[in-house]
Protein backbone atom coordinates (compact mmCIF):
# COMPACT_ATOMS: atom_id res chain seq x y z
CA UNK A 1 135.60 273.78 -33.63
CA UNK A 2 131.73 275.05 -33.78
CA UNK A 3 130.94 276.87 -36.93
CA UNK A 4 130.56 280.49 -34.95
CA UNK A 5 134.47 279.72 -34.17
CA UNK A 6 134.72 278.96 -38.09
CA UNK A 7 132.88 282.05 -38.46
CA UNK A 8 134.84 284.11 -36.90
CA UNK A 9 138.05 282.66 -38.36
CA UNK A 10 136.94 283.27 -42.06
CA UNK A 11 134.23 285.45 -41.87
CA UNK A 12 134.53 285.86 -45.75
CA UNK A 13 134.40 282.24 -46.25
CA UNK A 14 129.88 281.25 -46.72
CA UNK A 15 129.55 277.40 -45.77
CA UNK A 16 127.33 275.55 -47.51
CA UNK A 17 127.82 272.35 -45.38
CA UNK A 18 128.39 272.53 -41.74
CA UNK A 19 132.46 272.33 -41.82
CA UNK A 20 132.63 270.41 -38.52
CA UNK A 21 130.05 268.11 -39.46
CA UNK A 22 131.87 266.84 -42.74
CA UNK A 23 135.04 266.64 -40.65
CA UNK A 24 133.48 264.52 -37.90
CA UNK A 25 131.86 262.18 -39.91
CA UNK A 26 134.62 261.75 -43.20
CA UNK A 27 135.54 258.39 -42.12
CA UNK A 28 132.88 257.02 -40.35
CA UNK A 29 129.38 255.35 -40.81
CA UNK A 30 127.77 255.50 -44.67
CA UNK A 31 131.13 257.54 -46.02
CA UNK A 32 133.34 254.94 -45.00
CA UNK A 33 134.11 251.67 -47.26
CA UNK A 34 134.55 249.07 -44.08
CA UNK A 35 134.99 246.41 -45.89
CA UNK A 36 137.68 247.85 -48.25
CA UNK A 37 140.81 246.77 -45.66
CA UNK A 38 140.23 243.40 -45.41
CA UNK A 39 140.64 243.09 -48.98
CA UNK A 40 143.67 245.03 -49.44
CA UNK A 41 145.47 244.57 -46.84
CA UNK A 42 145.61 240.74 -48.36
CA UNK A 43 145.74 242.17 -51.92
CA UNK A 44 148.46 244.25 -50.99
CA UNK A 45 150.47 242.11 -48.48
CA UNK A 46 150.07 238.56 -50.01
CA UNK A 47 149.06 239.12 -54.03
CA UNK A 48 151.75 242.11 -54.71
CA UNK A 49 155.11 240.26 -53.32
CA UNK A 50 153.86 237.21 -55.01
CA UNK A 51 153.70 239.06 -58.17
CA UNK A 52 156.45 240.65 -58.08
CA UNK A 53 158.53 237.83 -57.52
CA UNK A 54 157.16 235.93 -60.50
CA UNK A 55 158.24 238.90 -62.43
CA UNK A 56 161.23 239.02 -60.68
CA UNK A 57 161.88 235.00 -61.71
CA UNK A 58 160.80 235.36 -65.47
CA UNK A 59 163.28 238.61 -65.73
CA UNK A 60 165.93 236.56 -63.95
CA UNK A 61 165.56 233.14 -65.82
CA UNK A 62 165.52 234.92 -69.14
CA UNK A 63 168.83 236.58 -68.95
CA UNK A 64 170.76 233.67 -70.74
């Protein structure tokens, strides 16, 4: 979408910031944290079971 076509959709609506622009670039180049998956992917797949299961064995051991 080209911002006359945005225009003419909301013709009320004043952009300050190319709309298209912000959409095309949200997750890509300086906006986007590349390095942020390859630590939670681990975080989340390999730290969070293994947590919860060491909860899971102190709640489980302590029900005597």
């Amino acid at each position: 979408m080209s911002q006359r076509q945005a225009d003419k959709a909301c013709p009320a609506v004043i952009f300050t910031v190319p709309a298209v622009a912000v959409l095309a670039r949200a997750m890509t180049g300086e906006f986007a944290a590349a390095w942020l998956p390859s630590i939670l992917v681990p975080f989340v797949g390999i730290l969070g079971p293994a947590m919860a299961m060491a909860l899971l064995f102190n709640v489980i051991e302590a029900r005597d």
